[in-house]
N, C-alpha and C. Protein backbone atom coordinates (compact mmCIF):
# COMPACT_ATOMS: atom_id res chain seq x y z
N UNK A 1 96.55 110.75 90.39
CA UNK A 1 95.25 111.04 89.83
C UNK A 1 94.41 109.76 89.72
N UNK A 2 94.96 108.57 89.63
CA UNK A 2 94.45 107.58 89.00
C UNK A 2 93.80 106.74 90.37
N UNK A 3 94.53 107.15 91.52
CA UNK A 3 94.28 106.45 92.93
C UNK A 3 92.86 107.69 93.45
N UNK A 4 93.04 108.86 93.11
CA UNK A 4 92.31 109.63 94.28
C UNK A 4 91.38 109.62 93.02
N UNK A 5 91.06 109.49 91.88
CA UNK A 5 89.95 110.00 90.92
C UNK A 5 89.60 108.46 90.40
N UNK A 6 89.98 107.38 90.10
CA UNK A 6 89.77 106.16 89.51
C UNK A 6 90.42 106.35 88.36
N UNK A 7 91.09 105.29 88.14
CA UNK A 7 91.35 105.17 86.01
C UNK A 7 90.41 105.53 85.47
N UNK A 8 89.70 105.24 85.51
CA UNK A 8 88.72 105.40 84.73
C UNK A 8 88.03 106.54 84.45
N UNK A 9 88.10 107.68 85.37
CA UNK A 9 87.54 108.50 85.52
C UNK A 9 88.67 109.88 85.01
N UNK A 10 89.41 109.55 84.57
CA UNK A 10 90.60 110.43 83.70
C UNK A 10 90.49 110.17 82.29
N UNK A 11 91.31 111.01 82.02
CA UNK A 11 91.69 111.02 80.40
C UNK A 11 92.71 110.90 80.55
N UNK A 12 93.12 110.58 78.87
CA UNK A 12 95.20 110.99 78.87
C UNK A 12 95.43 112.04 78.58
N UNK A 13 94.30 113.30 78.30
CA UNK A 13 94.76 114.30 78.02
C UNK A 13 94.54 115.40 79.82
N UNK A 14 93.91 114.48 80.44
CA UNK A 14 94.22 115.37 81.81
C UNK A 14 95.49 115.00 82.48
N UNK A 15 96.18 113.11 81.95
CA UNK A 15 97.16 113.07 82.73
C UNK A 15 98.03 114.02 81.81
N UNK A 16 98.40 114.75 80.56
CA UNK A 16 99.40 115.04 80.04
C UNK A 16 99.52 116.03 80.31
N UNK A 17 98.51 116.81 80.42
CA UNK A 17 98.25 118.09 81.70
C UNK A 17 98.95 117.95 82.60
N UNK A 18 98.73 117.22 83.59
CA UNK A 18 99.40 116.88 84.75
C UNK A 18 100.67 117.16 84.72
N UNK A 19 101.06 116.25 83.52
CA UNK A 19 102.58 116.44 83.64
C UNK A 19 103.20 117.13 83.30
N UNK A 20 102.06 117.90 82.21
CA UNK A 20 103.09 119.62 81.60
C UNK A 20 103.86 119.11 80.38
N UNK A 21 102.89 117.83 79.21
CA UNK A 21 103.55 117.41 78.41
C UNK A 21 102.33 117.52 77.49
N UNK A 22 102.49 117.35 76.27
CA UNK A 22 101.66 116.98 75.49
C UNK A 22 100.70 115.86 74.99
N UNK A 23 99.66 115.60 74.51
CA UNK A 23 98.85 113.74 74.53
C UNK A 23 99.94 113.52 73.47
N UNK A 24 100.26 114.13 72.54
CA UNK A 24 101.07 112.94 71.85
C UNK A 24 102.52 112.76 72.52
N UNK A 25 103.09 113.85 73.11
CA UNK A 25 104.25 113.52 73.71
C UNK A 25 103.80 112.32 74.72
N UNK A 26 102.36 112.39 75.02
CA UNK A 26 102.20 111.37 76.39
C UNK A 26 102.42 109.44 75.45
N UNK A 27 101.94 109.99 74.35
CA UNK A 27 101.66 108.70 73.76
C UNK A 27 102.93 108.19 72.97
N UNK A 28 104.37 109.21 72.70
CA UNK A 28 105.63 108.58 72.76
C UNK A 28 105.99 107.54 73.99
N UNK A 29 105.91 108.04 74.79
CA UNK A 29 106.26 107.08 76.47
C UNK A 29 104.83 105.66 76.44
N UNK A 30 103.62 106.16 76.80
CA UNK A 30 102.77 105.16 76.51
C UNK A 30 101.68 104.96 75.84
N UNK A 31 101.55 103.89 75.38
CA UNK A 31 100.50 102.86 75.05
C UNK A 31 98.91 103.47 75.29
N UNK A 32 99.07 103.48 76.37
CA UNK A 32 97.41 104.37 76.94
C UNK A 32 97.78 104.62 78.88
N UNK A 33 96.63 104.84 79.15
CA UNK A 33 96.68 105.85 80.51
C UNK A 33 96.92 104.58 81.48
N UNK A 34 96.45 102.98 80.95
CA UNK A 34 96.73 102.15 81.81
C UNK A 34 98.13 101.76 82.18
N UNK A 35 98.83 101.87 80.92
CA UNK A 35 100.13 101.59 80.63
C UNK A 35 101.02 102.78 82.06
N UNK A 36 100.48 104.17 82.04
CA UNK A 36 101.09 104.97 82.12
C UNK A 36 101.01 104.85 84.08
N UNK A 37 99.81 104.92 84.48
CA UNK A 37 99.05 104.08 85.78
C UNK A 37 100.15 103.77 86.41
N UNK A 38 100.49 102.35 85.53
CA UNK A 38 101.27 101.31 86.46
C UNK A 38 102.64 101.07 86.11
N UNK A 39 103.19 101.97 84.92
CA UNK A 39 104.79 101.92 84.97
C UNK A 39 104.58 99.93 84.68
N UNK A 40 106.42 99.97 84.67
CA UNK A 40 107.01 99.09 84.15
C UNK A 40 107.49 98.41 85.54
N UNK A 41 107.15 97.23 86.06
CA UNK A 41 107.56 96.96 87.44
C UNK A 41 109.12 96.29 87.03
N UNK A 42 109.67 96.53 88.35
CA UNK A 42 111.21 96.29 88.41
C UNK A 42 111.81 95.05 88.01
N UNK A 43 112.66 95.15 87.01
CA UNK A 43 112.93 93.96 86.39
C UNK A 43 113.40 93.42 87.66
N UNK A 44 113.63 91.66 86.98
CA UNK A 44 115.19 90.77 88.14
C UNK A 44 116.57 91.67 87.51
N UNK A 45 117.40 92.08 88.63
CA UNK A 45 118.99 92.50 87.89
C UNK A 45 119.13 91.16 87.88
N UNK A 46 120.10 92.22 86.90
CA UNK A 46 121.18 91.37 85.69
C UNK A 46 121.99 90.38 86.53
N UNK A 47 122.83 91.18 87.56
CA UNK A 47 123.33 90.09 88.78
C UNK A 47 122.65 89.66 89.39
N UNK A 48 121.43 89.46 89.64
CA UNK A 48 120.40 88.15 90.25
C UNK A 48 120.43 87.21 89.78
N UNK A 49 119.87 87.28 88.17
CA UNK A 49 120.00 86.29 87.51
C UNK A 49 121.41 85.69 87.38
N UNK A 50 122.30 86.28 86.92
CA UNK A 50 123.38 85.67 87.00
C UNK A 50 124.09 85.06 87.53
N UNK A 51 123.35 85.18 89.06
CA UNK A 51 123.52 84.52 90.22
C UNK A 51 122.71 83.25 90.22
N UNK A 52 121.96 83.70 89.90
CA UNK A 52 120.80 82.28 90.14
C UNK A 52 121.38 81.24 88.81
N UNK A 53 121.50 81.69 87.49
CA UNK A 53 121.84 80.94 86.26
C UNK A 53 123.04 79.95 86.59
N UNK A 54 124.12 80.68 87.53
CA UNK A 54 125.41 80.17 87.52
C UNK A 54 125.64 79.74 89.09
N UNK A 55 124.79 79.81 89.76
CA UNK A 55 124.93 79.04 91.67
C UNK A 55 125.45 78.01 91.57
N UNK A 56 126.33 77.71 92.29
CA UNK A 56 126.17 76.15 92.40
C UNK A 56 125.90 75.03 93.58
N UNK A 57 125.14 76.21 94.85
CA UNK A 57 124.39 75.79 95.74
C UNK A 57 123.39 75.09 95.11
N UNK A 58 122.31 74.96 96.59
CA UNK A 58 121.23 73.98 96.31
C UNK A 58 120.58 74.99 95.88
N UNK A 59 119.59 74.46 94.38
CA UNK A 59 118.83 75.54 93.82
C UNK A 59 117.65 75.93 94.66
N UNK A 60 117.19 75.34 95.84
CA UNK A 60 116.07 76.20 96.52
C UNK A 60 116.79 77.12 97.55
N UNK A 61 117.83 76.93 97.87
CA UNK A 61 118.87 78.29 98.63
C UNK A 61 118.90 79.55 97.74
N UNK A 62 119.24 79.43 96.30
CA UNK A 62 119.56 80.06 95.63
C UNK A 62 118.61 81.15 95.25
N UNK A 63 117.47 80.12 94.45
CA UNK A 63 116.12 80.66 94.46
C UNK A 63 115.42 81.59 95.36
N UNK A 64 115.81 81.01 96.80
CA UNK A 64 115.08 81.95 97.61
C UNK A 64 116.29 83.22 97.66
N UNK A 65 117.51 82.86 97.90
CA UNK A 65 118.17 83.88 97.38
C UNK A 65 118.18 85.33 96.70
N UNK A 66 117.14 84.70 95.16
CA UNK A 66 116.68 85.40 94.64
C UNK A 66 116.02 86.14 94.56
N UNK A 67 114.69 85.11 95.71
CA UNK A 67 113.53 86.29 95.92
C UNK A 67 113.85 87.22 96.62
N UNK A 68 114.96 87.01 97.59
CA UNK A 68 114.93 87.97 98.90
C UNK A 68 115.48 89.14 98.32
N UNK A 69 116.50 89.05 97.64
CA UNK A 69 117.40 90.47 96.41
C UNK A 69 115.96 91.06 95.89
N UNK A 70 114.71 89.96 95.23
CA UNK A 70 114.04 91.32 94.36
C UNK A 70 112.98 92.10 95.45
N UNK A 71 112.67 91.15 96.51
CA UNK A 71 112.03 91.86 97.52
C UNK A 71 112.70 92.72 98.06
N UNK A 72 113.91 93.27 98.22
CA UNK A 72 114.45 94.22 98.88
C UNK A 72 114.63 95.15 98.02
N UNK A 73 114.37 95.40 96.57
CA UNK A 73 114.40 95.94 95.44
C UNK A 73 113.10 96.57 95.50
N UNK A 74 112.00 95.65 95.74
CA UNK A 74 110.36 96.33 95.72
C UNK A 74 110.48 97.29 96.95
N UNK A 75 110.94 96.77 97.97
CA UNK A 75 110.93 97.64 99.22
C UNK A 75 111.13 98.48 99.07
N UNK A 76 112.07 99.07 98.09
CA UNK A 76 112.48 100.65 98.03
C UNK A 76 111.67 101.11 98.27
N UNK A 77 110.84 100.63 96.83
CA UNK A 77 109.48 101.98 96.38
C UNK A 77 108.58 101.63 97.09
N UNK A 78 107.62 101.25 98.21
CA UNK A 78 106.57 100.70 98.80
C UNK A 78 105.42 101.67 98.24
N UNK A 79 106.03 102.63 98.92
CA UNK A 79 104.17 103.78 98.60
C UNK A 79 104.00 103.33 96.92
N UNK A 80 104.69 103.67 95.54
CA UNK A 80 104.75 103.29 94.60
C UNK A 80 104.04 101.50 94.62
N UNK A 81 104.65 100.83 95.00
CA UNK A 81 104.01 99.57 95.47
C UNK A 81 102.33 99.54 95.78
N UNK A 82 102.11 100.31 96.42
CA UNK A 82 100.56 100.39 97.51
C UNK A 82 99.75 100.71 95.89
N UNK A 83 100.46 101.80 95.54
CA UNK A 83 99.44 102.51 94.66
C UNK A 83 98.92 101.83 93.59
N UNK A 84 99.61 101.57 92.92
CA UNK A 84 100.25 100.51 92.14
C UNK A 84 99.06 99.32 92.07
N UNK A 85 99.11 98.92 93.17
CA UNK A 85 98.37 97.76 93.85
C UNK A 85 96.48 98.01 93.60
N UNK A 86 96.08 99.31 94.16
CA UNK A 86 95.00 99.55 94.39
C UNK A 86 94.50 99.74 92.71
N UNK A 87 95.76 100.35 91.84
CA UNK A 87 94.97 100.33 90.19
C UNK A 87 94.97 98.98 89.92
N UNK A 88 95.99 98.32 90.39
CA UNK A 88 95.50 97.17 89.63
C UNK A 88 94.34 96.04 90.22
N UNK A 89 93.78 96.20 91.41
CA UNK A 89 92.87 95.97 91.96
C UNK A 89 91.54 96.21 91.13
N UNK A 90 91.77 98.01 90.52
CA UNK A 90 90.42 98.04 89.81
C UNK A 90 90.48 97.78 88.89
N UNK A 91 91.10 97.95 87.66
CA UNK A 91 91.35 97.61 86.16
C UNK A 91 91.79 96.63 86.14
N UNK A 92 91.11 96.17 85.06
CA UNK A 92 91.45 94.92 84.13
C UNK A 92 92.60 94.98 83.49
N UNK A 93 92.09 96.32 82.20
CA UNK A 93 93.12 96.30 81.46
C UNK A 93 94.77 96.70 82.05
N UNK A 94 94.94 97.10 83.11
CA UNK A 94 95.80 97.35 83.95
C UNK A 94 96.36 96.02 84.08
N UNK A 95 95.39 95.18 84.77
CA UNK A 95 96.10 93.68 85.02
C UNK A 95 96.83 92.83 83.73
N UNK A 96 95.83 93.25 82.12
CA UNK A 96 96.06 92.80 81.20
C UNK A 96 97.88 93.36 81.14
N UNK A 97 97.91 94.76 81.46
CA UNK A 97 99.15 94.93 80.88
C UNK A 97 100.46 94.36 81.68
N UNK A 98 99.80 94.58 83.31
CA UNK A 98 100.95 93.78 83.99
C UNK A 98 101.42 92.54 83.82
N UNK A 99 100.26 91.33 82.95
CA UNK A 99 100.49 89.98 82.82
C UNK A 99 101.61 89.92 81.96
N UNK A 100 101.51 90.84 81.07
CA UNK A 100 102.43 90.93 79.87
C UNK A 100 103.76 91.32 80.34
N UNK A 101 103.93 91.96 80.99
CA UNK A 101 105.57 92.31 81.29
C UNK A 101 105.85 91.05 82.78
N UNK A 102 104.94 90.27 82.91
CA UNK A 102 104.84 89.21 83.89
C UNK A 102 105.37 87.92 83.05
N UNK A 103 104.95 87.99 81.63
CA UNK A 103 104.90 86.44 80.60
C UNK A 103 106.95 87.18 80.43
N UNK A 104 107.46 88.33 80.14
CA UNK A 104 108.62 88.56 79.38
C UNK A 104 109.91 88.10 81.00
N UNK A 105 108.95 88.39 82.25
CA UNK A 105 109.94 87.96 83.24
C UNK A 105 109.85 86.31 82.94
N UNK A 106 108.70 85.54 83.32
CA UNK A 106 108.82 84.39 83.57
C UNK A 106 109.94 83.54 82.58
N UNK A 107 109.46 84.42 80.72
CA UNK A 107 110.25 83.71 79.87
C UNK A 107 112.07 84.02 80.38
N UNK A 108 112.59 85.36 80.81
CA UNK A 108 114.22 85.62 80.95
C UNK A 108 114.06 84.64 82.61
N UNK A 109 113.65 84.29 83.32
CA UNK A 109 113.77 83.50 84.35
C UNK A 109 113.81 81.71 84.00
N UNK A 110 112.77 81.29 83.14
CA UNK A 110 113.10 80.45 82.30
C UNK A 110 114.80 79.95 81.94
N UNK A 111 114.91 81.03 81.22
CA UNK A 111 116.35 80.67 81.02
C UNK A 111 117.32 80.78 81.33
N UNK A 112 116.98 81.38 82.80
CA UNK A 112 118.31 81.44 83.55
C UNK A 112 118.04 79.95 84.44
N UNK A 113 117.00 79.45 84.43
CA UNK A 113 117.13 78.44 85.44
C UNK A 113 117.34 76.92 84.54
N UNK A 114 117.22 76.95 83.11
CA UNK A 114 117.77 76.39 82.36
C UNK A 114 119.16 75.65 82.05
N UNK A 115 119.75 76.44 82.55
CA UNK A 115 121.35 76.11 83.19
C UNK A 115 121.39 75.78 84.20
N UNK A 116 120.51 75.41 85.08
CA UNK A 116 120.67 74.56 86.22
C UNK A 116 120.12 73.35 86.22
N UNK A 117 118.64 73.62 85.74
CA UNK A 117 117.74 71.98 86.01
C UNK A 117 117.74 71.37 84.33
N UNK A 118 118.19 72.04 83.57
CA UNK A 118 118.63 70.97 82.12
C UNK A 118 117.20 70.76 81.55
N UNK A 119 116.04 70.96 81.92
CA UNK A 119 114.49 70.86 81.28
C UNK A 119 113.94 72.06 81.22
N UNK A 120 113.61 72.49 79.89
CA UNK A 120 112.71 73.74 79.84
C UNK A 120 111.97 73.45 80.37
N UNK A 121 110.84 72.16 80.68
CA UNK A 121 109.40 72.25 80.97
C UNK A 121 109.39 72.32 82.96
N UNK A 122 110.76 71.87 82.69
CA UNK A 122 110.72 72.24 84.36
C UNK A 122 111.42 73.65 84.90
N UNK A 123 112.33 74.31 84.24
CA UNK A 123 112.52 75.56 84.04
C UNK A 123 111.17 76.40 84.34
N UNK A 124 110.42 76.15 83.24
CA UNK A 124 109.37 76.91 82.94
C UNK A 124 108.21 77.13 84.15
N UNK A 125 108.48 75.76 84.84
CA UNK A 125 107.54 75.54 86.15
C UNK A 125 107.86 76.15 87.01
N UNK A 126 108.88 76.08 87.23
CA UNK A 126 109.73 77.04 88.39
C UNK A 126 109.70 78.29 88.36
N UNK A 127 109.59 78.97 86.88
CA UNK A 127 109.87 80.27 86.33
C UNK A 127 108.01 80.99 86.95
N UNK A 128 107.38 80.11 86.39
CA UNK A 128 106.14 80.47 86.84
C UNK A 128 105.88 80.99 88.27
N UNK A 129 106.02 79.64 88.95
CA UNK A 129 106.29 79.29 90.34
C UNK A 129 106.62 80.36 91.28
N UNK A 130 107.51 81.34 90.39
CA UNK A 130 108.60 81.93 91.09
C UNK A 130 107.90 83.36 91.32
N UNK A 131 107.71 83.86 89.47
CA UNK A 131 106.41 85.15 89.44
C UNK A 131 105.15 85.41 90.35
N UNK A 132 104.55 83.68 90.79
CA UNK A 132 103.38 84.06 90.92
C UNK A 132 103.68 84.07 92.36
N UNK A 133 104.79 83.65 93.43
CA UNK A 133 104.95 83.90 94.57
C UNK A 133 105.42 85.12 95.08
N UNK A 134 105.96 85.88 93.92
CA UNK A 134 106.61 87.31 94.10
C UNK A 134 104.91 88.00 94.29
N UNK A 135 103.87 87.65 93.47
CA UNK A 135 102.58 88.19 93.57
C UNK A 135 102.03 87.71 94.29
N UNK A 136 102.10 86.69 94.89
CA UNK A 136 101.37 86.50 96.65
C UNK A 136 101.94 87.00 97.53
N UNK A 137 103.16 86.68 97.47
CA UNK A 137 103.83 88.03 98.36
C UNK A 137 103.41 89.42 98.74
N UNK A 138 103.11 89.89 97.47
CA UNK A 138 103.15 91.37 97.57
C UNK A 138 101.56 91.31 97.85
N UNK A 139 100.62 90.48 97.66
CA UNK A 139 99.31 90.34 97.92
C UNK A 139 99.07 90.52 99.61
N UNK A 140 99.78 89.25 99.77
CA UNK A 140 100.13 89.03 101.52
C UNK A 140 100.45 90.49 102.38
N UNK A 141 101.12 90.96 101.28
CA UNK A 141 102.23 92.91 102.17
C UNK A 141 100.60 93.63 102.57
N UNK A 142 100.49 93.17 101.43
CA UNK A 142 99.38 94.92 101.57
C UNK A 142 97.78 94.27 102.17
N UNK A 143 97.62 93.14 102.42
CA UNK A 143 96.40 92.85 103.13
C UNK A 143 96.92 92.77 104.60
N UNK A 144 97.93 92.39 105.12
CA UNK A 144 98.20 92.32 106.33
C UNK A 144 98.85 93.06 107.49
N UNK A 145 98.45 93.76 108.27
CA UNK A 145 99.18 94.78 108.95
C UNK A 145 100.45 94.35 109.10
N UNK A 146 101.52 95.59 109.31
CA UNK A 146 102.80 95.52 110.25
C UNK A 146 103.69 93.86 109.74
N UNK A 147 103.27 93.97 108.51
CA UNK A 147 104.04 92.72 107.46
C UNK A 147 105.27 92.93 106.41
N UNK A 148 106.59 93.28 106.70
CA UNK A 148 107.35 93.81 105.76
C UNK A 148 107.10 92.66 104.76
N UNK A 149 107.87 92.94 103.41
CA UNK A 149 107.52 92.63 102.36
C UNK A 149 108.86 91.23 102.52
N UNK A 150 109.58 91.55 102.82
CA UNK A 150 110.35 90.13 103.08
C UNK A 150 109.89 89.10 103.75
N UNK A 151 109.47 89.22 105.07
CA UNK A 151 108.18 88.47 105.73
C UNK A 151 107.48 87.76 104.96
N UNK A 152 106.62 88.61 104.04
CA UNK A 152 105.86 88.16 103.29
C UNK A 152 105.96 87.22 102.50
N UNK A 153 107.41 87.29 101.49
CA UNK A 153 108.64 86.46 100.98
C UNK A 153 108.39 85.30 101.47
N UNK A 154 108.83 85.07 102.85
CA UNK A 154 109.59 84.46 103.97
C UNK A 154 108.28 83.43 104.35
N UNK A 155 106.71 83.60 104.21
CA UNK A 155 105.50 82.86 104.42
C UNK A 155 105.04 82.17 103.09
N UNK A 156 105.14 82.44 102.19
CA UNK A 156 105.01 82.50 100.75
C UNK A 156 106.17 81.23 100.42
N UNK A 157 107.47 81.59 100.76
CA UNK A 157 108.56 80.57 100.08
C UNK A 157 108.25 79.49 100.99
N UNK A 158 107.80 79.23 102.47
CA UNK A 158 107.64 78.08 103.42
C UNK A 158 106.18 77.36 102.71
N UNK A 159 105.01 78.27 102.21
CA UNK A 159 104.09 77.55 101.17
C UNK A 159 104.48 77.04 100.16
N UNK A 160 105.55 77.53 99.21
CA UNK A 160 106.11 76.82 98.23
C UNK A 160 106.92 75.29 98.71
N UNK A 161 107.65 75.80 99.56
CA UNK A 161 107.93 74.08 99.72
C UNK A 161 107.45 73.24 100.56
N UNK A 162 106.42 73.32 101.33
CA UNK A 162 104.82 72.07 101.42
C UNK A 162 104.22 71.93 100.29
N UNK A 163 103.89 72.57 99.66
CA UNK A 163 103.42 72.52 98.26
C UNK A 163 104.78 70.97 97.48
N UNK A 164 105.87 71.66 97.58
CA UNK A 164 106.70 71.00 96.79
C UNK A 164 106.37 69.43 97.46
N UNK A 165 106.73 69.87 98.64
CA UNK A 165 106.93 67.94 99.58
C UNK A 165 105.32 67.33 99.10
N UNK A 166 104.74 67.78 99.25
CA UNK A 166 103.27 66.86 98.64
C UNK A 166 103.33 66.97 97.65
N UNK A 167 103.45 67.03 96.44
CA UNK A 167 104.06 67.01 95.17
C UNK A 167 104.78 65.73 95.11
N UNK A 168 106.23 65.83 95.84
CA UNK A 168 107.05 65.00 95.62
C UNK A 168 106.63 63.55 96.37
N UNK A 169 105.51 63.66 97.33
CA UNK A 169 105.52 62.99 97.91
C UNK A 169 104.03 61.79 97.07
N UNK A 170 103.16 62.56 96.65
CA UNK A 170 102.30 61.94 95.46
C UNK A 170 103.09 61.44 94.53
N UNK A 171 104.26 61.46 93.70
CA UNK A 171 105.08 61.00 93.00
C UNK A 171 105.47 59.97 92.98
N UNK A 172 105.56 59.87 94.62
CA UNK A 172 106.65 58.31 95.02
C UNK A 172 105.66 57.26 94.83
């Protein structure tokens, strides 16, 4: 409803319709119609992280490691993905809510990478680092034809480390 009519252009009492539930039953599950829109995107598993927390490869093997497990995780759902994409294209408050379940990944990624590089503030960089390439990624999927989402991964993680080498290389 929210793709073929706009968010905006619904109620929560037409989505509760929809679903053959009640507005307050709608408003046990969510928050509001934005909340409801865009779902809860797929956490990191538990064994990702645990993988990544406890590797004892090189942490940019690992890392990318990582991404490639949650990109093959998004892949499932793609159409879900697309749609997904286009609400949050139009809404704000949509984006507002995705940032938020975006700040609760970066913080549990934080601390799994905490046990590797020994600095929260560099933890935290990485943790960032890591979110906002999973979202160029998926930016990259859906603007570019005939681009699987690993691909996408796969252009995205080769920007991250030019990025890194000029970084490291201003340093010296």
């Amino acid at each position: 409803m929210a793709v073929r009519h706009g968010l905006e252009n619904i109620t929560t009492e037409e989505i509760s319709a929809a679903a053959g539930v009640s507005p307050r039953t709608f408003f046990n599950y969510y928050t509001n119609k934005e909340a409801a829109a865009i779902g809860a995107p797929p956490a990191f598993r538990e064994a990702d992280k645990d993988a990544l927390r406890d590797g004892s490869g090189e942490l940019a093997d690992d890392l990318k490691q990582f991404f490639d497990r949650h990109m093959e995780a998004l892949a499932k759902d793609e159409p879900v993905l697309r749609m997904v994409g286009k609400i949050l294209r139009s809404n704000e408050k949509a984006r507002g809510i995705l940032e938020g379940f975006l700040i609760v990944a970066r913080g549990e990624l934080t601390e799994c990478l905490c046990h590797r590089v020994k600095d929260r503030q560099t933890a935290a960089a990485l943790a960032s680092s890591s979110t906002d390439a999973i979202g160029r990624a998926i930016f990259l999927w859906e603007h570019e034809d005939d681009l699987s989402l690993g691909t996408a991964m796969d252009i995205v993680w080769e920007g991250m480390i030019s990025a890194s080498r000029l970084l490291a290389r201003s340093a010296d």
